[in-house]
PDB file of N, CA and C in Angstrom:
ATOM      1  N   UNK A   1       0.845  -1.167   0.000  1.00  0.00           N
ATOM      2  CA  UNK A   1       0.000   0.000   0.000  1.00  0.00           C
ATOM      3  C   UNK A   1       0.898   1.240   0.000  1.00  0.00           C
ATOM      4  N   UNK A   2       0.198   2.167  -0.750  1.00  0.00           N
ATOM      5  CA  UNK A   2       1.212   3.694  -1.263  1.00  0.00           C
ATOM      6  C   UNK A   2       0.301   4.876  -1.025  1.00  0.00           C
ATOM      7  N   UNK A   3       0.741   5.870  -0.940  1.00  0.00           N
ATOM      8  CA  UNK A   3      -0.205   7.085  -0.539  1.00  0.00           C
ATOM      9  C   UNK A   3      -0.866   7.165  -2.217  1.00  0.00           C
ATOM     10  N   UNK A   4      -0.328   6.743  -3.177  1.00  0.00           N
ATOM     11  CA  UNK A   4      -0.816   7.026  -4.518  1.00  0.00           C
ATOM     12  C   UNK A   4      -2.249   6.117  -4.368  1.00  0.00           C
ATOM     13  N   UNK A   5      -1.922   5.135  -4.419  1.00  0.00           N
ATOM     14  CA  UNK A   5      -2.824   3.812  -4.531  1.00  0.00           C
ATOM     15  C   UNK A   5      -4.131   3.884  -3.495  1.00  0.00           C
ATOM     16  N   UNK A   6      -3.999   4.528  -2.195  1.00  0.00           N
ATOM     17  CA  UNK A   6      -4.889   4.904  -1.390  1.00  0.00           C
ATOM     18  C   UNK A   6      -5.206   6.194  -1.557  1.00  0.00           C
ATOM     19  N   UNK A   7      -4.763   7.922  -2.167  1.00  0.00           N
ATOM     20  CA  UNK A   7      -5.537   8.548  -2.618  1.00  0.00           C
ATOM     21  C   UNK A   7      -6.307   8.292  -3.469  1.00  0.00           C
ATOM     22  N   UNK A   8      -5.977   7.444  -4.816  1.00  0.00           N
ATOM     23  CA  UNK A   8      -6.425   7.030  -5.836  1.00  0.00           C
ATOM     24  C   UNK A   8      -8.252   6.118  -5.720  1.00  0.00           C
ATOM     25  N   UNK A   9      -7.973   5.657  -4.580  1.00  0.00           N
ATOM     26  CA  UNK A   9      -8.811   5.635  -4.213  1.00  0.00           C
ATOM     27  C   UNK A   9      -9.819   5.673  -3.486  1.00  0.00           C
ATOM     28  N   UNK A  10      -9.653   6.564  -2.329  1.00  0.00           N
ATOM     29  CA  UNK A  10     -10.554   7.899  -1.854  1.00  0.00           C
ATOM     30  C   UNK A  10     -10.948   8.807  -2.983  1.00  0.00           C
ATOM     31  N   UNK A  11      -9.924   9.377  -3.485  1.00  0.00           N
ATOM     32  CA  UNK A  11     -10.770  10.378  -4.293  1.00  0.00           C
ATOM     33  C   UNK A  11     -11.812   9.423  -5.306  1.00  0.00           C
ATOM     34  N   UNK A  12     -11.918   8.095  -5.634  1.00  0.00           N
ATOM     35  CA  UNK A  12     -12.927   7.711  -6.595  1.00  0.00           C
ATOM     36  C   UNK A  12     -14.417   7.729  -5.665  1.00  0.00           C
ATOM     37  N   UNK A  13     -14.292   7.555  -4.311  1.00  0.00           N
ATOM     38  CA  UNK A  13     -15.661   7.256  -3.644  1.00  0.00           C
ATOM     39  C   UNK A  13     -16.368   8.545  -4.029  1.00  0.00           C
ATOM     40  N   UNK A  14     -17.790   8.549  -3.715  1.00  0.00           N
ATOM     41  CA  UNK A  14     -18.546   9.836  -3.528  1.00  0.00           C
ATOM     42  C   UNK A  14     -18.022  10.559  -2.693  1.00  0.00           C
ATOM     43  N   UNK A  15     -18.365  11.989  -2.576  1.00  0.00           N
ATOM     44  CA  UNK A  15     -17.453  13.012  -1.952  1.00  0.00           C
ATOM     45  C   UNK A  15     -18.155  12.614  -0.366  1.00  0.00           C
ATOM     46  N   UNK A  16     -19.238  12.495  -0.057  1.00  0.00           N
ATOM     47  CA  UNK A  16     -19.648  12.447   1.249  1.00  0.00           C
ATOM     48  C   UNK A  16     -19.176  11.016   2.001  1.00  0.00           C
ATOM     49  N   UNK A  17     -18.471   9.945   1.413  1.00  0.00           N
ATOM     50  CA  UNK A  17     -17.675   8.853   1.938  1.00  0.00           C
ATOM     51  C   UNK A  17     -16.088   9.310   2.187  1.00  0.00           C
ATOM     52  N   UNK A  18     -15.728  10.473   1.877  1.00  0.00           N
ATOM     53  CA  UNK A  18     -14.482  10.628   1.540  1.00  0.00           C
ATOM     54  C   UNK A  18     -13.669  10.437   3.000  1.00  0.00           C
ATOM     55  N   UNK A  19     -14.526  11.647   3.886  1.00  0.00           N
ATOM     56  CA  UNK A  19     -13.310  11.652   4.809  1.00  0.00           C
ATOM     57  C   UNK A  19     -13.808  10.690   6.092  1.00  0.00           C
ATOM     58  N   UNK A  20     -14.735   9.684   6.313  1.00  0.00           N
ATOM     59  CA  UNK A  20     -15.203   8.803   6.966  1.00  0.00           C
ATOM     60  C   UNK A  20     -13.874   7.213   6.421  1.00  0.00           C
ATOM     61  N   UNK A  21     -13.586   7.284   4.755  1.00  0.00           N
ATOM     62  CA  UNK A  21     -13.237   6.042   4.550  1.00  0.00           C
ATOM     63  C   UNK A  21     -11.315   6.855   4.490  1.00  0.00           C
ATOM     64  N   UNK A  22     -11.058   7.653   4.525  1.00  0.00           N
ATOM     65  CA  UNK A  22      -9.490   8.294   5.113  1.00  0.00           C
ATOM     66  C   UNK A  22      -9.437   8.203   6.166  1.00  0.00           C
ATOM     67  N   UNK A  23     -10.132   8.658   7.207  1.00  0.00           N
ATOM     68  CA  UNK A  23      -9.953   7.936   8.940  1.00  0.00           C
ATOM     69  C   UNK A  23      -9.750   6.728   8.985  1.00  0.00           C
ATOM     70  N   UNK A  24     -10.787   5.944   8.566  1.00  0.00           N
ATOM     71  CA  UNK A  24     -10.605   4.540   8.528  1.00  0.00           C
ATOM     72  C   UNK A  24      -9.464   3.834   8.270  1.00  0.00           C
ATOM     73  N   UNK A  25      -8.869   4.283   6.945  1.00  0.00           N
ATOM     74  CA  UNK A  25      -7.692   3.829   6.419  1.00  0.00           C
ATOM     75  C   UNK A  25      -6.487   4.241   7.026  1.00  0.00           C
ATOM     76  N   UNK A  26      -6.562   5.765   7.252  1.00  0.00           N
ATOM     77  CA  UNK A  26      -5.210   5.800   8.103  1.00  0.00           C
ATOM     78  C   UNK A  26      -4.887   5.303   9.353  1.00  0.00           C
ATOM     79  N   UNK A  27      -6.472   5.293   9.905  1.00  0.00           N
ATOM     80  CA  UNK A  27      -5.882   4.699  11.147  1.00  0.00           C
ATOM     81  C   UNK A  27      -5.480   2.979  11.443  1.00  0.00           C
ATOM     82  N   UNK A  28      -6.115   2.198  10.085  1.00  0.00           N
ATOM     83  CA  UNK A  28      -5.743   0.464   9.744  1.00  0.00           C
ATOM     84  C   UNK A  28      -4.168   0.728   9.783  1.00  0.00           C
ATOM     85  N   UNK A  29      -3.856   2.140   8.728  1.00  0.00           N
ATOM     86  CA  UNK A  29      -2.577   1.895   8.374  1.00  0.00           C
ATOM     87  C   UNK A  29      -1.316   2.286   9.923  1.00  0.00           C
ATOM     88  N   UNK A  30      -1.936   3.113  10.372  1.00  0.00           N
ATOM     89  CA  UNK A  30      -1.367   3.513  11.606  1.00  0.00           C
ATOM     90  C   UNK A  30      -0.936   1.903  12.735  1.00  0.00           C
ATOM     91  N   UNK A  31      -2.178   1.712  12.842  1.00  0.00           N
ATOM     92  CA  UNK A  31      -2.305   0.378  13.817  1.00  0.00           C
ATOM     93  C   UNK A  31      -1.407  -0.733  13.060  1.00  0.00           C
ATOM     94  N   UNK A  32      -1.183  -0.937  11.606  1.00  0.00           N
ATOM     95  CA  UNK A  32      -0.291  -1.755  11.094  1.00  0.00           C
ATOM     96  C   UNK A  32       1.305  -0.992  11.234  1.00  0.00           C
ATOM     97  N   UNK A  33       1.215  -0.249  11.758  1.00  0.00           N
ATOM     98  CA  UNK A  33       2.677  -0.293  12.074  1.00  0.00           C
ATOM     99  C   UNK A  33       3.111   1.494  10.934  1.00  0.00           C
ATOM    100  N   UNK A  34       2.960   1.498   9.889  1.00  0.00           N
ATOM    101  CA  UNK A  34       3.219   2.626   9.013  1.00  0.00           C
ATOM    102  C   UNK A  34       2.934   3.769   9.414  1.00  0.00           C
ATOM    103  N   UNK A  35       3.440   4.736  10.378  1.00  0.00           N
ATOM    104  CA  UNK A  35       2.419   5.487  10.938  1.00  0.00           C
ATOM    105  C   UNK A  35       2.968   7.006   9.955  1.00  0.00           C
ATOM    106  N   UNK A  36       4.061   6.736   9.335  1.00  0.00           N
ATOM    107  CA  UNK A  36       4.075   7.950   8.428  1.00  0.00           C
ATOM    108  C   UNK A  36       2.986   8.199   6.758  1.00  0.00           C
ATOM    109  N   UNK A  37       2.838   6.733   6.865  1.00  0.00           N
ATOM    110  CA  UNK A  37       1.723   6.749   5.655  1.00  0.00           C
ATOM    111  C   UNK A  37       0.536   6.759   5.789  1.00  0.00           C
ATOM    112  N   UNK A  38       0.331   6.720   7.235  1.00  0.00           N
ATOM    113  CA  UNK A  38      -1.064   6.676   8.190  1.00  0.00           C
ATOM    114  C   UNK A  38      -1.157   8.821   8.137  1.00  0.00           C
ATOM    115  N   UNK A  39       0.190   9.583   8.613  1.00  0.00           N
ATOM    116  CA  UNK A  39       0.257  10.705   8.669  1.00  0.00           C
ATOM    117  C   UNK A  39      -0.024  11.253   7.507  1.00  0.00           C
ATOM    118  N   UNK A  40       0.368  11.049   6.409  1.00  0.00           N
ATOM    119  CA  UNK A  40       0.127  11.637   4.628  1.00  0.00           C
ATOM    120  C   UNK A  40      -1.165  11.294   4.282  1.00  0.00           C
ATOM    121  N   UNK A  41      -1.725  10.302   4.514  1.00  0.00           N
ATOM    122  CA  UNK A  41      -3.114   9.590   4.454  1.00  0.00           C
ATOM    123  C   UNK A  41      -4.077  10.618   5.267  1.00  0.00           C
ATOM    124  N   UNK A  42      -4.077  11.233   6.594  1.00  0.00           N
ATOM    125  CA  UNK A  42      -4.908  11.821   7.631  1.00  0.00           C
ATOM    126  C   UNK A  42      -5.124  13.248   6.738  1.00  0.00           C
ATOM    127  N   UNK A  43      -3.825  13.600   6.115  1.00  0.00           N
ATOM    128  CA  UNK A  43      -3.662  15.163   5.788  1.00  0.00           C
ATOM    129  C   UNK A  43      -4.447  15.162   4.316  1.00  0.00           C
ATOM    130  N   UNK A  44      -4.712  14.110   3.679  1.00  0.00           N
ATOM    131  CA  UNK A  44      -5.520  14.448   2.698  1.00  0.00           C
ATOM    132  C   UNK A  44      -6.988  14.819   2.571  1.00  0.00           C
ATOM    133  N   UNK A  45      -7.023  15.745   2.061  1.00  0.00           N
ATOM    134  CA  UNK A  45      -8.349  16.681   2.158  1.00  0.00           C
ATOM    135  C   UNK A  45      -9.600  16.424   1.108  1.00  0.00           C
ATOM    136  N   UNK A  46     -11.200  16.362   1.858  1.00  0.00           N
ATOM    137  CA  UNK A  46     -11.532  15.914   1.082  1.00  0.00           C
ATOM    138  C   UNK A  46     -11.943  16.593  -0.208  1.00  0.00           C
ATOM    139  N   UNK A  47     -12.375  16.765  -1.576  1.00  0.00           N
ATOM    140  CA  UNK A  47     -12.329  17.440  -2.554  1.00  0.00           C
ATOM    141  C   UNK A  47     -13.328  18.283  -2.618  1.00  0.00           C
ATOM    142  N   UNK A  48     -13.060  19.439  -2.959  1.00  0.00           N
ATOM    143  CA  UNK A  48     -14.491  20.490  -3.311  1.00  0.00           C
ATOM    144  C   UNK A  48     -15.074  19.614  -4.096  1.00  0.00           C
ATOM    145  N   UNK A  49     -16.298  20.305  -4.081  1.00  0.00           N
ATOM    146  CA  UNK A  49     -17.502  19.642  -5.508  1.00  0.00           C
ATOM    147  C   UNK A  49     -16.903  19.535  -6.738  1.00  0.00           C
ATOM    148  N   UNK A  50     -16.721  20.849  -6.909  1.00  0.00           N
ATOM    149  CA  UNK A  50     -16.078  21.008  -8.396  1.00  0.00           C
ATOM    150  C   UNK A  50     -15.253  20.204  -8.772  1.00  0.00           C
ATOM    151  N   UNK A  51     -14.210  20.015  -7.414  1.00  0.00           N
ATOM    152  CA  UNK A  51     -13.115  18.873  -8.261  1.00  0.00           C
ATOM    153  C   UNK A  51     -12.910  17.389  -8.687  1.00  0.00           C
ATOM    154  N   UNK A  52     -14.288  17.620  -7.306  1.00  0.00           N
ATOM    155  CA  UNK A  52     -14.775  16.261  -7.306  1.00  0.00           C
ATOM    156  C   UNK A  52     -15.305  15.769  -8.820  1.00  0.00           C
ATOM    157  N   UNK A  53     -16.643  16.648  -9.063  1.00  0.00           N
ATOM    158  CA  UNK A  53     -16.841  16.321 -10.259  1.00  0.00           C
ATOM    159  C   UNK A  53     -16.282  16.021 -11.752  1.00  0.00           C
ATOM    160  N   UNK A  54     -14.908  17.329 -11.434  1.00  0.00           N
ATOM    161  CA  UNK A  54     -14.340  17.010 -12.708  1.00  0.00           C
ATOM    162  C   UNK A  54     -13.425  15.774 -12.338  1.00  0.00           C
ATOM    163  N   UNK A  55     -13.151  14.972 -11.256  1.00  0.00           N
ATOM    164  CA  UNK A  55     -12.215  14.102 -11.168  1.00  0.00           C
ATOM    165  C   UNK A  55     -13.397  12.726 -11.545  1.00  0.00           C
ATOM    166  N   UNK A  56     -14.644  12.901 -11.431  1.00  0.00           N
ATOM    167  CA  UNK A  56     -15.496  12.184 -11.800  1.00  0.00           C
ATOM    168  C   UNK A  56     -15.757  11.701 -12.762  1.00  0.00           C
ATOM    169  N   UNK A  57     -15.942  12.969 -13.824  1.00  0.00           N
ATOM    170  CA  UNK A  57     -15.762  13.347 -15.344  1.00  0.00           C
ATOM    171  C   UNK A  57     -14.753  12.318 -15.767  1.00  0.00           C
ATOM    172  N   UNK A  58     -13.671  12.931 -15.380  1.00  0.00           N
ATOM    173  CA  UNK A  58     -12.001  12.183 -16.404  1.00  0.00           C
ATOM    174  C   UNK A  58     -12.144  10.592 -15.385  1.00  0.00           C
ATOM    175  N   UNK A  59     -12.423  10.382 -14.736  1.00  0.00           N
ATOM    176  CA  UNK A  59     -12.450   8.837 -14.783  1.00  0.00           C
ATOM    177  C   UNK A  59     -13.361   7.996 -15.532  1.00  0.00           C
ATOM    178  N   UNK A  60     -14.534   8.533 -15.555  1.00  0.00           N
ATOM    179  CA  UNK A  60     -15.959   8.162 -16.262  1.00  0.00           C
ATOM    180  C   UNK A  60     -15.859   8.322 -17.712  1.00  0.00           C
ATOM    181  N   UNK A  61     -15.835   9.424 -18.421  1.00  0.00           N
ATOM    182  CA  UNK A  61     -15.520   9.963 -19.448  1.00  0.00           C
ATOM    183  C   UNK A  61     -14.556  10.876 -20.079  1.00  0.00           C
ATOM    184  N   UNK A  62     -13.662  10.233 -19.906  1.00  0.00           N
ATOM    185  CA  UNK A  62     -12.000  10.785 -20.363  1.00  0.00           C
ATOM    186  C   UNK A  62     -12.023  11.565 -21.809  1.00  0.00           C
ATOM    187  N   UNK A  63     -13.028  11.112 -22.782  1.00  0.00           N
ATOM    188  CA  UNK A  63     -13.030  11.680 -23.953  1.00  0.00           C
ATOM    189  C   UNK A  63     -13.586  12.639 -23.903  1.00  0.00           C
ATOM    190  N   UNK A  64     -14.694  12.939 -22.829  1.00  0.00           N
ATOM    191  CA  UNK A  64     -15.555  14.471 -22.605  1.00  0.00           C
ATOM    192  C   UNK A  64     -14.398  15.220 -22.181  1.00  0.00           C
ATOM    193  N   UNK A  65     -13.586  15.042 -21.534  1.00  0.00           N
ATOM    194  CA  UNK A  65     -12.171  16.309 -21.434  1.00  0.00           C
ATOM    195  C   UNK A  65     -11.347  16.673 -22.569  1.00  0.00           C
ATOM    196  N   UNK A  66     -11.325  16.209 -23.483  1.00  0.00           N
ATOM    197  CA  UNK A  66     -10.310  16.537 -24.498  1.00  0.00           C
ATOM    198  C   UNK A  66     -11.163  17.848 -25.023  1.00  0.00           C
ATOM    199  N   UNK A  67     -12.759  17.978 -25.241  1.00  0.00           N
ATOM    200  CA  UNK A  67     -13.221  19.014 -25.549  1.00  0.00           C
ATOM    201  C   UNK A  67     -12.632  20.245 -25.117  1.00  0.00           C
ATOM    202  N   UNK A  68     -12.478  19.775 -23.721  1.00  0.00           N
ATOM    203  CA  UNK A  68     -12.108  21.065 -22.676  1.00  0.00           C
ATOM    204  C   UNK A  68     -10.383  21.565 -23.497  1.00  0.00           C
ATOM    205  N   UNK A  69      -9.783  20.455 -23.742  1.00  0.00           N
ATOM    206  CA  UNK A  69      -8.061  20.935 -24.183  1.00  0.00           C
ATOM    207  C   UNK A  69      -8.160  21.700 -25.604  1.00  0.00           C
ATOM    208  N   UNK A  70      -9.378  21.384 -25.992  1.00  0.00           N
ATOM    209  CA  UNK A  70      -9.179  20.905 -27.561  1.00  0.00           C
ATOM    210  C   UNK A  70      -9.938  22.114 -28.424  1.00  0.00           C
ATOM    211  N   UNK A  71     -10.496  23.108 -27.420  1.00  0.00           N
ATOM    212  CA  UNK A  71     -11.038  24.713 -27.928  1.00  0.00           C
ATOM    213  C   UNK A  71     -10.785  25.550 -27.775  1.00  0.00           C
TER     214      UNK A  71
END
């Protein structure tokens, strides 16, 4: 387990699971012994709407963003 691999997926839950399933995790990861990846894990914040959504967007529909690069 990596702070990539566990933001990666927090930020996919709905925004209102976000910072209920980051407690959770940092503190598994804490109690397993990692307590600096338990610390990077606690400090991640959960996402505005907006970013949420657009992080929603580009996972869901990656080709609806190229519009955005592409005008």
């Amino acid at each position: 387990m990596d702070l990539e691999s566990v933001s990666d997926e927090l930020y996919s839950l709905p925004r209102e699971e976000f910072t209920a399933a980051r407690n959770t995790a940092a503190k598994r990861t804490g109690e397993q012994g990692d307590r600096e990846l338990a610390k990077q894990m606690g400090a991640l914040r959960r996402p505005s709407t907006a970013a949420w959504l657009a992080n929603l967007l580009a996972r869901e529909q990656p080709d609806e963003l190229s519009v955005l690069w592409c005008s």
